[in-house]
C-alpha atoms as a PDB file:
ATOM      1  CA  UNK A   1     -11.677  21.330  -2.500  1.00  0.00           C
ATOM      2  CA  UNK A   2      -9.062  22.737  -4.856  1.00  0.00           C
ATOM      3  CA  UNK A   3     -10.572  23.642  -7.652  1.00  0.00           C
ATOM      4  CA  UNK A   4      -8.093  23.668 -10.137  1.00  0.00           C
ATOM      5  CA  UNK A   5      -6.259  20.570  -8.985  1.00  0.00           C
ATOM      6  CA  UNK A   6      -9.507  18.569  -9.951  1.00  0.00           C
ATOM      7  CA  UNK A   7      -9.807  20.797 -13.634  1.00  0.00           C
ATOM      8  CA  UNK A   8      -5.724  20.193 -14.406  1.00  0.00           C
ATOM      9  CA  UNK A   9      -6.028  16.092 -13.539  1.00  0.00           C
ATOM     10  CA  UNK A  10      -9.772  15.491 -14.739  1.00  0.00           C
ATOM     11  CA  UNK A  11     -10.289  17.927 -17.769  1.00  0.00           C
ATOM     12  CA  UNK A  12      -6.913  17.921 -19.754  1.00  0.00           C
ATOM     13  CA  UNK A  13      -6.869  19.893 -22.457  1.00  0.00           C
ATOM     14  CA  UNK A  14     -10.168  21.703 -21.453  1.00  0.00           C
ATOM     15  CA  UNK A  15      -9.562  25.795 -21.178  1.00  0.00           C
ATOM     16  CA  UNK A  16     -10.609  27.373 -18.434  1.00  0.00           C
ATOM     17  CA  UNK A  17      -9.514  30.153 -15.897  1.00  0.00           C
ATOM     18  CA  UNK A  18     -10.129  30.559 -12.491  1.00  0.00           C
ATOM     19  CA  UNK A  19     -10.567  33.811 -10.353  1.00  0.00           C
ATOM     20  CA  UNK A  20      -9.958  32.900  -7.178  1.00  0.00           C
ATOM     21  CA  UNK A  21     -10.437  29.307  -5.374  1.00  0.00           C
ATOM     22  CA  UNK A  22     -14.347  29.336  -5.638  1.00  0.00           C
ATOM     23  CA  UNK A  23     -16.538  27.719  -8.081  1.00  0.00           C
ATOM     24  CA  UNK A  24     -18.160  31.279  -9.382  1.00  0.00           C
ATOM     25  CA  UNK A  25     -14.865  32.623 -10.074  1.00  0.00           C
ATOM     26  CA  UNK A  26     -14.372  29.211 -12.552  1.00  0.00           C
ATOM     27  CA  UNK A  27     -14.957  30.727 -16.464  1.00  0.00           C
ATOM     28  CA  UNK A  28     -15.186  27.744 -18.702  1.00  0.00           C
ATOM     29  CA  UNK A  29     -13.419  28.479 -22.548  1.00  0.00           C
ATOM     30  CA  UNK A  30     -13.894  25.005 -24.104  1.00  0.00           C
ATOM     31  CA  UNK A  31     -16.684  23.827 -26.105  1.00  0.00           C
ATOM     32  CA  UNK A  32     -17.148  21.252 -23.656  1.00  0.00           C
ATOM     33  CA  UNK A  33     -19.665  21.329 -21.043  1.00  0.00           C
ATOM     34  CA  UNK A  34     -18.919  23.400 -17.824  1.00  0.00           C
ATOM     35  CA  UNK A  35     -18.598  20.770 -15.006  1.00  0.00           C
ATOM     36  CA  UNK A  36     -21.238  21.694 -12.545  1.00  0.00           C
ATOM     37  CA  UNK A  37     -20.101  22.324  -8.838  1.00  0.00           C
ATOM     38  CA  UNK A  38     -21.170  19.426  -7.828  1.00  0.00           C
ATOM     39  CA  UNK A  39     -19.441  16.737 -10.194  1.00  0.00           C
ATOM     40  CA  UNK A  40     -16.300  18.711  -9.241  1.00  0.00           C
ATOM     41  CA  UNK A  41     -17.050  18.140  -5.284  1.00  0.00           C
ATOM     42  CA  UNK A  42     -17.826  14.606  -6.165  1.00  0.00           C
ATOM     43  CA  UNK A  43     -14.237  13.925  -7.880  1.00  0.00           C
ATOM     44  CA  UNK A  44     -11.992  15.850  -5.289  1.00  0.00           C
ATOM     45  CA  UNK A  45     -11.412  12.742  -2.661  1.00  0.00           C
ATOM     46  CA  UNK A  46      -9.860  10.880  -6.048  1.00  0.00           C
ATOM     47  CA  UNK A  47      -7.909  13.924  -6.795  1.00  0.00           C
ATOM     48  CA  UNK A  48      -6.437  14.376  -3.625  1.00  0.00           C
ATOM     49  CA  UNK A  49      -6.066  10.671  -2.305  1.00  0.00           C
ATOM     50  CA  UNK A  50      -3.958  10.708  -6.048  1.00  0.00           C
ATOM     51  CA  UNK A  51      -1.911  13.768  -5.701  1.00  0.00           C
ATOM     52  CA  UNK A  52      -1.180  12.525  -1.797  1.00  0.00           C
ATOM     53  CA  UNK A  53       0.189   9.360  -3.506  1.00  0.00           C
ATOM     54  CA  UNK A  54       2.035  10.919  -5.760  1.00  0.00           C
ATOM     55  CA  UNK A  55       3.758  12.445  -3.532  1.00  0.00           C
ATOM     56  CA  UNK A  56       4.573   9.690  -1.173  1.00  0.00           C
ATOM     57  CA  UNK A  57       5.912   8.091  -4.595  1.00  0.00           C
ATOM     58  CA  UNK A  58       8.205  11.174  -5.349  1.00  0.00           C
ATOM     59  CA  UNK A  59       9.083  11.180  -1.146  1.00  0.00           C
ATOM     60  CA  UNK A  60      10.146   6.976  -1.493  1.00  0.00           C
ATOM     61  CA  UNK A  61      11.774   7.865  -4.778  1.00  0.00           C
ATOM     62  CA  UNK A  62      14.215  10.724  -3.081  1.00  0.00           C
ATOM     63  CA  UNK A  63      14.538   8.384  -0.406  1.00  0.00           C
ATOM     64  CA  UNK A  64      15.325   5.275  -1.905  1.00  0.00           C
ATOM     65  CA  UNK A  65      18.269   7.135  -3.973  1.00  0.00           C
ATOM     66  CA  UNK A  66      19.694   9.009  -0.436  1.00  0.00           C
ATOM     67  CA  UNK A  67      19.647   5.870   1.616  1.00  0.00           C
ATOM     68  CA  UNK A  68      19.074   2.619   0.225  1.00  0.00           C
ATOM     69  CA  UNK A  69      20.758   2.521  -3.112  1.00  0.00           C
ATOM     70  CA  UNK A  70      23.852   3.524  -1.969  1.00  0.00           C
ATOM     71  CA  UNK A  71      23.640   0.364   1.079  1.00  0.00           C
ATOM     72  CA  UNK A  72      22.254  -1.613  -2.458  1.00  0.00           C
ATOM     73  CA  UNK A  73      25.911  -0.619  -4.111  1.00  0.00           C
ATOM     74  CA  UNK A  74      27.571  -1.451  -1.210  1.00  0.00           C
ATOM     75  CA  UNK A  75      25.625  -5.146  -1.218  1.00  0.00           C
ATOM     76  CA  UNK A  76      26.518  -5.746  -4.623  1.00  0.00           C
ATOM     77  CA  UNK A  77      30.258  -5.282  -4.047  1.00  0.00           C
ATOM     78  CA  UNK A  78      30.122  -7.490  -1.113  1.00  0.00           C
ATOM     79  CA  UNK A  79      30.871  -4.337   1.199  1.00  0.00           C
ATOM     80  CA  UNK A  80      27.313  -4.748   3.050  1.00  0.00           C
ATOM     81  CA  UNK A  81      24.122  -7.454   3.707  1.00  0.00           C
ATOM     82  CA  UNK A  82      21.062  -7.686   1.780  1.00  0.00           C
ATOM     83  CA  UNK A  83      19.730  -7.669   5.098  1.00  0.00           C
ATOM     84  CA  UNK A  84      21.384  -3.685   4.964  1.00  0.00           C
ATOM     85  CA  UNK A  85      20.122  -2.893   2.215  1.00  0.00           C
ATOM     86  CA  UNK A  86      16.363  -4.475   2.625  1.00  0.00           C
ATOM     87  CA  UNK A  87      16.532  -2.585   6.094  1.00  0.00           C
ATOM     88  CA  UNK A  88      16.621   0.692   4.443  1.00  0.00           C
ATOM     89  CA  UNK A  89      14.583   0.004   2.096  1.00  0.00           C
ATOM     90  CA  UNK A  90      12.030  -0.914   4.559  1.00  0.00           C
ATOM     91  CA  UNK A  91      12.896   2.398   6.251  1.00  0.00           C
ATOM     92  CA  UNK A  92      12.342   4.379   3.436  1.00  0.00           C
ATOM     93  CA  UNK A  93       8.686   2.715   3.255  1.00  0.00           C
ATOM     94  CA  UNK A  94       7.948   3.400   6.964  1.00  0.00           C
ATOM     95  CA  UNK A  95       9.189   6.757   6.721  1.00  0.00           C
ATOM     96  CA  UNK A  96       6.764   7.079   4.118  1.00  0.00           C
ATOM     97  CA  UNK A  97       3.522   5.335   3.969  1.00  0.00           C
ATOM     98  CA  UNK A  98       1.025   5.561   1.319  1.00  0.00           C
ATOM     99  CA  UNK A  99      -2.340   7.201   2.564  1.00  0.00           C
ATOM    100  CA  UNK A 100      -5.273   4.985   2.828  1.00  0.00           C
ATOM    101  CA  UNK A 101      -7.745   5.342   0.679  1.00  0.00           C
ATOM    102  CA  UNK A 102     -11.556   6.773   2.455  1.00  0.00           C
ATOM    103  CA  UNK A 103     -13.823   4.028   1.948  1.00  0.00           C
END
């Protein structure tokens, strides 16, 4: 569980500081309450199923602008297929899948 991940994505604009990567290094500065251990263990498979999908969508987005927009250029100009260009698209994806949610 990464501590901070969950704080930064679930408690925005909370202030807090952590010493270390444990939970009794975690001193809470807002006048909120202090999440307890627990409801931080119990959001950390949404946090990192998010931040894993995030970065598929920042891995398809580099991708897409190496390998299939230029083919998508080349389609539009009449230089290359849509069958090209919906080939690397596809490749992109495969290169890339989106991780599957724990039930």
């Amino acid at each position: 569980m990464d501590i901070s991940w969950i704080l930064a994505k679930n408690y925005v604009g909370s202030e807090w500081s952590l010493n270390g990567d444990n939970y009794s290094g975690l001193v809470w500065l807002s006048n909120s309450p202090k999440p307890t251990e627990a409801e931080l263990s119990a959001q950390w498979a949404d946090v990192e199923f998010q931040r894993e999908y995030d970065a598929v969508t920042v891995a398809r987005q580099a991708g897409y602008q190496q390998m299939s927009d230029p083919i998508f250029m080349q389609y539009q100009r009449g230089e290359a297929t849509e069958k090209e260009w919906l080939a690397a698209v596809e490749a992109v994806k495969d290169a890339n899948p989106y991780p599957v949610r724990a039930s």
